[in-house]
PDB file of N, CA and C in Angstrom:
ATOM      1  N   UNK A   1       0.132   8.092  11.723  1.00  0.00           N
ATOM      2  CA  UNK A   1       1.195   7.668  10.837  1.00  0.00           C
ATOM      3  C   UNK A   1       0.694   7.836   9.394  1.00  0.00           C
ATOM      4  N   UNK A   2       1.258   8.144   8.610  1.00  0.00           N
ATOM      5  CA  UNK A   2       1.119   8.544   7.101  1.00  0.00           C
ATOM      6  C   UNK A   2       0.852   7.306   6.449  1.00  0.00           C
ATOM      7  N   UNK A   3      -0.210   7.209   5.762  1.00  0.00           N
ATOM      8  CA  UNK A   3      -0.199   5.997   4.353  1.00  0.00           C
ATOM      9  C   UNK A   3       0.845   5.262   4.186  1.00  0.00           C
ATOM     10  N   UNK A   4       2.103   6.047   3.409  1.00  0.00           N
ATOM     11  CA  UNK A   4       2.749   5.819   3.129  1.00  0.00           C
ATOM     12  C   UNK A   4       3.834   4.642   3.884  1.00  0.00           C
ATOM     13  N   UNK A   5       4.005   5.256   5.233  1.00  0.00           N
ATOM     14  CA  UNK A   5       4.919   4.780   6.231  1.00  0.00           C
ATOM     15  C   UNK A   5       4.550   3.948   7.019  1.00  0.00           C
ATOM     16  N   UNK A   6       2.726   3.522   7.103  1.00  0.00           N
ATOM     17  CA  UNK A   6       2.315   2.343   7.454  1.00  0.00           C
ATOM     18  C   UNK A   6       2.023   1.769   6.704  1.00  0.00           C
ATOM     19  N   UNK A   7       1.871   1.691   5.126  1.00  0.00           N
ATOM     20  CA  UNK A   7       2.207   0.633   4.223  1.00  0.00           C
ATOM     21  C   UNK A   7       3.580  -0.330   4.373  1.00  0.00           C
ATOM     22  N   UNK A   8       4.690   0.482   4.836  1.00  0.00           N
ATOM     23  CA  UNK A   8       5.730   0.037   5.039  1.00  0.00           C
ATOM     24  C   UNK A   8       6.134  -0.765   5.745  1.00  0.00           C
ATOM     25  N   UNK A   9       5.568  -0.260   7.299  1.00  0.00           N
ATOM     26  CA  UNK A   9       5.899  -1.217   8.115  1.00  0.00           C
ATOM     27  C   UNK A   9       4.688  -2.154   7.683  1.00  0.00           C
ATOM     28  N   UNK A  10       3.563  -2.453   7.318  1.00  0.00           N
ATOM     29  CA  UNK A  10       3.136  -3.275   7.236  1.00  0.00           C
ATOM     30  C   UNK A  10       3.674  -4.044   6.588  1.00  0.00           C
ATOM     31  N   UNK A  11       3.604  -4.181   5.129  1.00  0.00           N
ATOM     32  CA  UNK A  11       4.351  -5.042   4.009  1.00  0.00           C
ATOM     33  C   UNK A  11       5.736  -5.727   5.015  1.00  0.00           C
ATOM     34  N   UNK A  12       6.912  -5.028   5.340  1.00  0.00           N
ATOM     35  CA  UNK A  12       7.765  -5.225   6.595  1.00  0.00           C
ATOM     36  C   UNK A  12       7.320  -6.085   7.608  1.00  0.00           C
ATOM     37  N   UNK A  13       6.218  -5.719   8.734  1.00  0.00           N
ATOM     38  CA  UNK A  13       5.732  -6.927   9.257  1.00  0.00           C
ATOM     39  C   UNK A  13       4.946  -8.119   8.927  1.00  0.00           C
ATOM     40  N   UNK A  14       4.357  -8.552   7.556  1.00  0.00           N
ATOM     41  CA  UNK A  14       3.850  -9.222   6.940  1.00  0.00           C
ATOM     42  C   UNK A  14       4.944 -10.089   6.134  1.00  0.00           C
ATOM     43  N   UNK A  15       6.200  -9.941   5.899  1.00  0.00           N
ATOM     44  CA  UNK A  15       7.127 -10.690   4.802  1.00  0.00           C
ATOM     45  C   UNK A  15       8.166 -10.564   5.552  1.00  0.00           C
ATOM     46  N   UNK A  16       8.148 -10.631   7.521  1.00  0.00           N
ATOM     47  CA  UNK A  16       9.565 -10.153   7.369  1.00  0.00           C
ATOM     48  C   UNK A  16      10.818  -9.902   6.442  1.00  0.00           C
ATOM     49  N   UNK A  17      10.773  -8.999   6.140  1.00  0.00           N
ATOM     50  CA  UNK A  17      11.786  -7.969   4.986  1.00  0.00           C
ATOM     51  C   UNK A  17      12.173  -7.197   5.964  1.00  0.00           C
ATOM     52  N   UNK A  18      13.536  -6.855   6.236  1.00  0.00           N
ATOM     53  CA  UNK A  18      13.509  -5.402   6.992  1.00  0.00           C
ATOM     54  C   UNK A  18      13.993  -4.440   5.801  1.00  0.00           C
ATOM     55  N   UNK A  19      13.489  -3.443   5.780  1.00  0.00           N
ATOM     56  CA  UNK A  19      14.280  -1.992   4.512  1.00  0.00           C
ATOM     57  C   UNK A  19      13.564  -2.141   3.721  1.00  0.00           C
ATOM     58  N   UNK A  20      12.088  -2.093   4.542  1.00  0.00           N
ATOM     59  CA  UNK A  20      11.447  -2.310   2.710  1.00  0.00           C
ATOM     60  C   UNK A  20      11.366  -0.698   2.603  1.00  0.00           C
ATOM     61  N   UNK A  21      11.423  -0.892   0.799  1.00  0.00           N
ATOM     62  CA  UNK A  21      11.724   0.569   0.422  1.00  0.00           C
ATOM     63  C   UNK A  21      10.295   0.650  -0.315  1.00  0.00           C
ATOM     64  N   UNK A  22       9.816   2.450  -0.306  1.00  0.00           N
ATOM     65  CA  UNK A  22       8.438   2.732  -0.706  1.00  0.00           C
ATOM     66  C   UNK A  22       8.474   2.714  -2.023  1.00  0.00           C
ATOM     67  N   UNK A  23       9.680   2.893  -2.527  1.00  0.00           N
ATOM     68  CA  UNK A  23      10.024   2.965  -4.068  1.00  0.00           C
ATOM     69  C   UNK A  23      10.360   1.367  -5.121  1.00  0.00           C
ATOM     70  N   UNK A  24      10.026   0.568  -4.256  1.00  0.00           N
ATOM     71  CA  UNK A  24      10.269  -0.950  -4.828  1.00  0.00           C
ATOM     72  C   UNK A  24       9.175  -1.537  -4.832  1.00  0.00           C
ATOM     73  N   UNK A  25       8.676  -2.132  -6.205  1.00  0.00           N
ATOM     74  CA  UNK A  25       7.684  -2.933  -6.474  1.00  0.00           C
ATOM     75  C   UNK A  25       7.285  -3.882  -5.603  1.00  0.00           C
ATOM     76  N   UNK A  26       6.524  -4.359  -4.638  1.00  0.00           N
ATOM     77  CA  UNK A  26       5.913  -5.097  -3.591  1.00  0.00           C
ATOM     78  C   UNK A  26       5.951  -6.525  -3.670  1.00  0.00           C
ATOM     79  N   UNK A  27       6.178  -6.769  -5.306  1.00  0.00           N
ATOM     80  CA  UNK A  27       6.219  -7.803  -5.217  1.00  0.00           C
ATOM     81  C   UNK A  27       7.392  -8.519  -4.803  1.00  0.00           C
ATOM     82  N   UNK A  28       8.746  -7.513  -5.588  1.00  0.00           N
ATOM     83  CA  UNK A  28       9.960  -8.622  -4.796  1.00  0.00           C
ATOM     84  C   UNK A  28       9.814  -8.294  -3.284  1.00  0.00           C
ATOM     85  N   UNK A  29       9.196  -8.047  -2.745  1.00  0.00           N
ATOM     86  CA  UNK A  29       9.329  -8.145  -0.902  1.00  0.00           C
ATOM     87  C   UNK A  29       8.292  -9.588  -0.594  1.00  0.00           C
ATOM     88  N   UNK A  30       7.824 -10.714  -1.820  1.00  0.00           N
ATOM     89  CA  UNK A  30       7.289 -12.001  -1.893  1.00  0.00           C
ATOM     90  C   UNK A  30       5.125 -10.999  -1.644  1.00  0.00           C
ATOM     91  N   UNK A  31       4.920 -10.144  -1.679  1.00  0.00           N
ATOM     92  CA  UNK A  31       3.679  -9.764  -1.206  1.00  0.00           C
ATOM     93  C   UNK A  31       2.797 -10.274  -2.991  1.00  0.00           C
ATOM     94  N   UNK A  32       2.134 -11.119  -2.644  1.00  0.00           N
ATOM     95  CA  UNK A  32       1.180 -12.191  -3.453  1.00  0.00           C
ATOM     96  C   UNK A  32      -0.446 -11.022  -3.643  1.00  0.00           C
ATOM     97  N   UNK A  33      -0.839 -10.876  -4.595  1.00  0.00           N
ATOM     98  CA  UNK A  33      -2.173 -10.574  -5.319  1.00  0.00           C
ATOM     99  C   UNK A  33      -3.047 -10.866  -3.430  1.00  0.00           C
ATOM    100  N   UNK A  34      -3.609 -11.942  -3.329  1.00  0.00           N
ATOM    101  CA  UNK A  34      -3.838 -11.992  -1.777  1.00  0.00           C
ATOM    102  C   UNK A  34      -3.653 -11.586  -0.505  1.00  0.00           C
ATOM    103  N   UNK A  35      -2.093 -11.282  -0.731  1.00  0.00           N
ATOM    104  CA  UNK A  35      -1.763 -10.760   0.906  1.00  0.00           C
ATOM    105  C   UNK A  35      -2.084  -9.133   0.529  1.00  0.00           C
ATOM    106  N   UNK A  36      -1.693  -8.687  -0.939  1.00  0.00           N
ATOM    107  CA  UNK A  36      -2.020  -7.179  -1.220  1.00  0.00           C
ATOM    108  C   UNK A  36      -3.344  -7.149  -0.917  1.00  0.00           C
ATOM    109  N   UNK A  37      -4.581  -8.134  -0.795  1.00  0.00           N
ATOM    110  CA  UNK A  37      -5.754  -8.152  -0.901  1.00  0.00           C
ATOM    111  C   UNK A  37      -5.944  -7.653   1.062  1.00  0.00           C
ATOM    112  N   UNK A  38      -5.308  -8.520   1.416  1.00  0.00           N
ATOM    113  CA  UNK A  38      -5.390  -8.614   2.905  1.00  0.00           C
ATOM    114  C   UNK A  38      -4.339  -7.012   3.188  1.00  0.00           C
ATOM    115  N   UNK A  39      -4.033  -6.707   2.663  1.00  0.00           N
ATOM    116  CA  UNK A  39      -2.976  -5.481   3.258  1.00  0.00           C
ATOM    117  C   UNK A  39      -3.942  -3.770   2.950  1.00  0.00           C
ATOM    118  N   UNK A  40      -4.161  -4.314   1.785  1.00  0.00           N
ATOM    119  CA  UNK A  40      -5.184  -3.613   1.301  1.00  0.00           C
ATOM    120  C   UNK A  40      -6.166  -2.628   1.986  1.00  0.00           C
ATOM    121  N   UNK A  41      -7.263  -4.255   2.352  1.00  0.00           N
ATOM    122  CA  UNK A  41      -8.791  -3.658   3.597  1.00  0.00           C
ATOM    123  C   UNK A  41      -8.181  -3.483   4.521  1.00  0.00           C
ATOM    124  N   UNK A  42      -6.578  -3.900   4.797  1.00  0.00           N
ATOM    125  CA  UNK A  42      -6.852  -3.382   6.375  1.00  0.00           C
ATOM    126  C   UNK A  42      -5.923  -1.681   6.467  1.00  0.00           C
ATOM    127  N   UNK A  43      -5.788  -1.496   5.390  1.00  0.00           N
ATOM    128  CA  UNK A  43      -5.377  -0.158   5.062  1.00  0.00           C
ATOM    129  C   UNK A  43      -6.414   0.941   5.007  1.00  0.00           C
ATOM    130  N   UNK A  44      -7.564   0.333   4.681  1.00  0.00           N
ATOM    131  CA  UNK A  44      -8.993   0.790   4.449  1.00  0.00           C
ATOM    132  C   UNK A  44      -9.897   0.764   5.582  1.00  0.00           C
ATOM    133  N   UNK A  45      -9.822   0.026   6.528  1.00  0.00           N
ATOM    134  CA  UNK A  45     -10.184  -0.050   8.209  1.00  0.00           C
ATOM    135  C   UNK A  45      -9.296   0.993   8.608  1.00  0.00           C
ATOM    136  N   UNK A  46      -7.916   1.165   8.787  1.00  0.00           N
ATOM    137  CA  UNK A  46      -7.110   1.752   9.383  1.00  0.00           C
ATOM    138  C   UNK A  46      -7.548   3.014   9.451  1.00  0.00           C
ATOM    139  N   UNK A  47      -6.929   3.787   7.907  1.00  0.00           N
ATOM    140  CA  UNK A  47      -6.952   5.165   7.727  1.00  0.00           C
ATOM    141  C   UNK A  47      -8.684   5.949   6.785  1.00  0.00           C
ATOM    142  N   UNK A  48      -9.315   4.809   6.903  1.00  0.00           N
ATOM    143  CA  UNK A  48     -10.583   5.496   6.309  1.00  0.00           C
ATOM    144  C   UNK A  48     -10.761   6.258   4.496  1.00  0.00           C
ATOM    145  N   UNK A  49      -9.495   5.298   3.948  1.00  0.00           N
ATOM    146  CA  UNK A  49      -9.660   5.351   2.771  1.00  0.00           C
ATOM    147  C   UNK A  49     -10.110   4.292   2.007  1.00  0.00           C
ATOM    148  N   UNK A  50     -10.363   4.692   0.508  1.00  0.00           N
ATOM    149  CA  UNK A  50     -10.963   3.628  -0.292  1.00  0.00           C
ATOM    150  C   UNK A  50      -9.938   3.339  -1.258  1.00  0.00           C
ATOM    151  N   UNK A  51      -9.922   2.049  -1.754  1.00  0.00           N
ATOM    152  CA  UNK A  51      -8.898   1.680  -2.944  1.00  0.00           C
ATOM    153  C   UNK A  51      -9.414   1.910  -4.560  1.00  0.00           C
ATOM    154  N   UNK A  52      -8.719   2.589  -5.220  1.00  0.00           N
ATOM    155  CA  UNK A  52      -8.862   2.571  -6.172  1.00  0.00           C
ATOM    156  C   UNK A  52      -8.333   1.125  -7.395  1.00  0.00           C
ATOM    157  N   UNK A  53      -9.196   0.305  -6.892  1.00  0.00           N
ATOM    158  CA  UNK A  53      -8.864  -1.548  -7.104  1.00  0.00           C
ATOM    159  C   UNK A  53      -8.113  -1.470  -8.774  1.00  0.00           C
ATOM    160  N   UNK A  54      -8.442  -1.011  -9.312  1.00  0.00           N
ATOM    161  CA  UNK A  54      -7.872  -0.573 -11.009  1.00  0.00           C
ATOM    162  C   UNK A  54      -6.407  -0.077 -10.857  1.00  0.00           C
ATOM    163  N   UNK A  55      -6.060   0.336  -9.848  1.00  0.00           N
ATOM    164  CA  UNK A  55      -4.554   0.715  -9.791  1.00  0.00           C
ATOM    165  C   UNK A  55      -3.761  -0.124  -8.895  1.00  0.00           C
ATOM    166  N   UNK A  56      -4.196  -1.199  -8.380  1.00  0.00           N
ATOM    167  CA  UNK A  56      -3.950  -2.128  -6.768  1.00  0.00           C
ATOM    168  C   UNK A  56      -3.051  -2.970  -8.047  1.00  0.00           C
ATOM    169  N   UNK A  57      -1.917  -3.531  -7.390  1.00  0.00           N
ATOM    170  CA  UNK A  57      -1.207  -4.494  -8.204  1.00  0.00           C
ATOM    171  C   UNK A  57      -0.038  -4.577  -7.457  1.00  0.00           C
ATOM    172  N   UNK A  58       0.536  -6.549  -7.511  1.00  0.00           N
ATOM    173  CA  UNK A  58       1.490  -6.649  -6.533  1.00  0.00           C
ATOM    174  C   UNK A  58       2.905  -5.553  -7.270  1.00  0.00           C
ATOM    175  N   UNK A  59       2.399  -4.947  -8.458  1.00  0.00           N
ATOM    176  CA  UNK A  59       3.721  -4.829  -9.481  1.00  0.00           C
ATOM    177  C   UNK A  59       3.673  -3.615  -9.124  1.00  0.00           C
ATOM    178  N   UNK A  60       3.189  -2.548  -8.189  1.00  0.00           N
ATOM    179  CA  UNK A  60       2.936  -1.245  -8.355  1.00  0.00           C
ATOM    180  C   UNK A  60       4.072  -1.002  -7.035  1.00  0.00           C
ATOM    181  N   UNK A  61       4.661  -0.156  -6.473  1.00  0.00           N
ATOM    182  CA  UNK A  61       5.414   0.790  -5.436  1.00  0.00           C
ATOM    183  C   UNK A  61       4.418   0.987  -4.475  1.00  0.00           C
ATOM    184  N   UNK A  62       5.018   1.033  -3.398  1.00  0.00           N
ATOM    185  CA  UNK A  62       4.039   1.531  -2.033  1.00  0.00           C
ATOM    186  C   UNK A  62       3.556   3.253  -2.315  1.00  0.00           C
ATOM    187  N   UNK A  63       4.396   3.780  -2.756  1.00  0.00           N
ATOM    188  CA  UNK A  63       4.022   4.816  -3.133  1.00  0.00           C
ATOM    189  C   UNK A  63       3.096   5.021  -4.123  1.00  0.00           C
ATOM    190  N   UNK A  64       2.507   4.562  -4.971  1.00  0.00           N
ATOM    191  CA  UNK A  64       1.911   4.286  -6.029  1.00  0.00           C
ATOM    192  C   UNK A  64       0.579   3.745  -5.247  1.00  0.00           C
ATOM    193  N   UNK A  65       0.707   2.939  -4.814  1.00  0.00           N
ATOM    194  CA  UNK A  65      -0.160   2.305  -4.036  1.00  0.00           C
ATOM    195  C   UNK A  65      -1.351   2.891  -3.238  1.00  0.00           C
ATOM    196  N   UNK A  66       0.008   3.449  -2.487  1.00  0.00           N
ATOM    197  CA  UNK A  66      -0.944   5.310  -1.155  1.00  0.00           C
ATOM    198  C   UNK A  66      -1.477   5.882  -2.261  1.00  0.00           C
ATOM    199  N   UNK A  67      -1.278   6.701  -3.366  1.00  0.00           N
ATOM    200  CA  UNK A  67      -1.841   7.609  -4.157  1.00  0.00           C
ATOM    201  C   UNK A  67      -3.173   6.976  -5.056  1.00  0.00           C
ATOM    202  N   UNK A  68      -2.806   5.027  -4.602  1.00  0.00           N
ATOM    203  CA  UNK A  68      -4.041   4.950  -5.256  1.00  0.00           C
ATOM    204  C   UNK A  68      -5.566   4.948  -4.206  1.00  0.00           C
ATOM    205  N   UNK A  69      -4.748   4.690  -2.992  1.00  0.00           N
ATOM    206  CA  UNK A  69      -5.774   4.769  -2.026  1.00  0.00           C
ATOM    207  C   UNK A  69      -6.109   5.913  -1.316  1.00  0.00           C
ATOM    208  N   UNK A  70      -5.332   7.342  -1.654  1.00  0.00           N
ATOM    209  CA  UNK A  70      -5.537   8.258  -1.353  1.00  0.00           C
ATOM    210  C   UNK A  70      -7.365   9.093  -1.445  1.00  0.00           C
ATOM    211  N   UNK A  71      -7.542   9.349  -0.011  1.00  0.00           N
ATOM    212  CA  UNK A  71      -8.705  10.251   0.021  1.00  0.00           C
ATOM    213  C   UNK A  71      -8.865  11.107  -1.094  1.00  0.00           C
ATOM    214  N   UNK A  72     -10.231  11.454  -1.305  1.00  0.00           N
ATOM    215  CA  UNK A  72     -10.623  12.134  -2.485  1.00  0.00           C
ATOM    216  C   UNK A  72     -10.310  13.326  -2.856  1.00  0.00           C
ATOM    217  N   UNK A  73     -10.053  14.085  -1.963  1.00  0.00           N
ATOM    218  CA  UNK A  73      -9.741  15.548  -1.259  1.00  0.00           C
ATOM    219  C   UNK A  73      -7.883  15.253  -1.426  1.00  0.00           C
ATOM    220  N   UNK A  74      -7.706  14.855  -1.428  1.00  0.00           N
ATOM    221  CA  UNK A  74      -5.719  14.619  -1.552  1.00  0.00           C
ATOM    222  C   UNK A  74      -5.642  14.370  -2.783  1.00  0.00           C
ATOM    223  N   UNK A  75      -6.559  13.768  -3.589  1.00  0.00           N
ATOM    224  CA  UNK A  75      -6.205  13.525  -4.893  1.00  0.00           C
ATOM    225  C   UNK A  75      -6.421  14.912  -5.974  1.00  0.00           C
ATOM    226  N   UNK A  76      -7.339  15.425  -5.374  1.00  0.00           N
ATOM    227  CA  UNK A  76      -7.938  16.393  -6.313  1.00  0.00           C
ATOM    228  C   UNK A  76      -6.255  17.710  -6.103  1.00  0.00           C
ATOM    229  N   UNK A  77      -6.494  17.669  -4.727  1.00  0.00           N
ATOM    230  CA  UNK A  77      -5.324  18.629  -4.175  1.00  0.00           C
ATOM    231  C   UNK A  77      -3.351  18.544  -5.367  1.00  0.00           C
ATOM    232  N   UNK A  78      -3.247  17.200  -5.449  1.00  0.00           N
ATOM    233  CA  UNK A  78      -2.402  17.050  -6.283  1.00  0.00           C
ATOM    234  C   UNK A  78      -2.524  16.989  -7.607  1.00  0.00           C
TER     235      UNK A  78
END
């Protein structure tokens, strides 16, 4: 599953929200500095990426988010 689309359902199964959208700031879906903390490492267990912690913020887009935790090799690529 893509970054992106298991950020989703996560945030989704963590706040029951259903429709969370990748394009909406995390925070109105109630996701707290902490639970981003907890959503975070286990994004980093999951898919074997690292966070770029300087761009992590409940105020940022899921999309925003993936690109900050995006592998090194995906970043350079874009």
């Amino acid at each position: 599953m893509p970054l992106t689309d298991w950020l989703v359902a996560r945030i989704a199964a963590e706040t029951g929200v259903n429709g969370v959208d990748a394009d909406t700031p995390v925070y109105r879906y109630g996701v707290d500095s902490r639970m981003l903390a907890l959503i975070i490492d286990a994004a980093e267990r999951t898919h074997g990426v690292t966070a770029d912690l300087d761009r992590i913020s409940p105020a940022e887009t899921i999309v925003a988010l993936a690109a900050a935790m995006a592998p090194d090799d995906i970043k350079q690529a874009g």
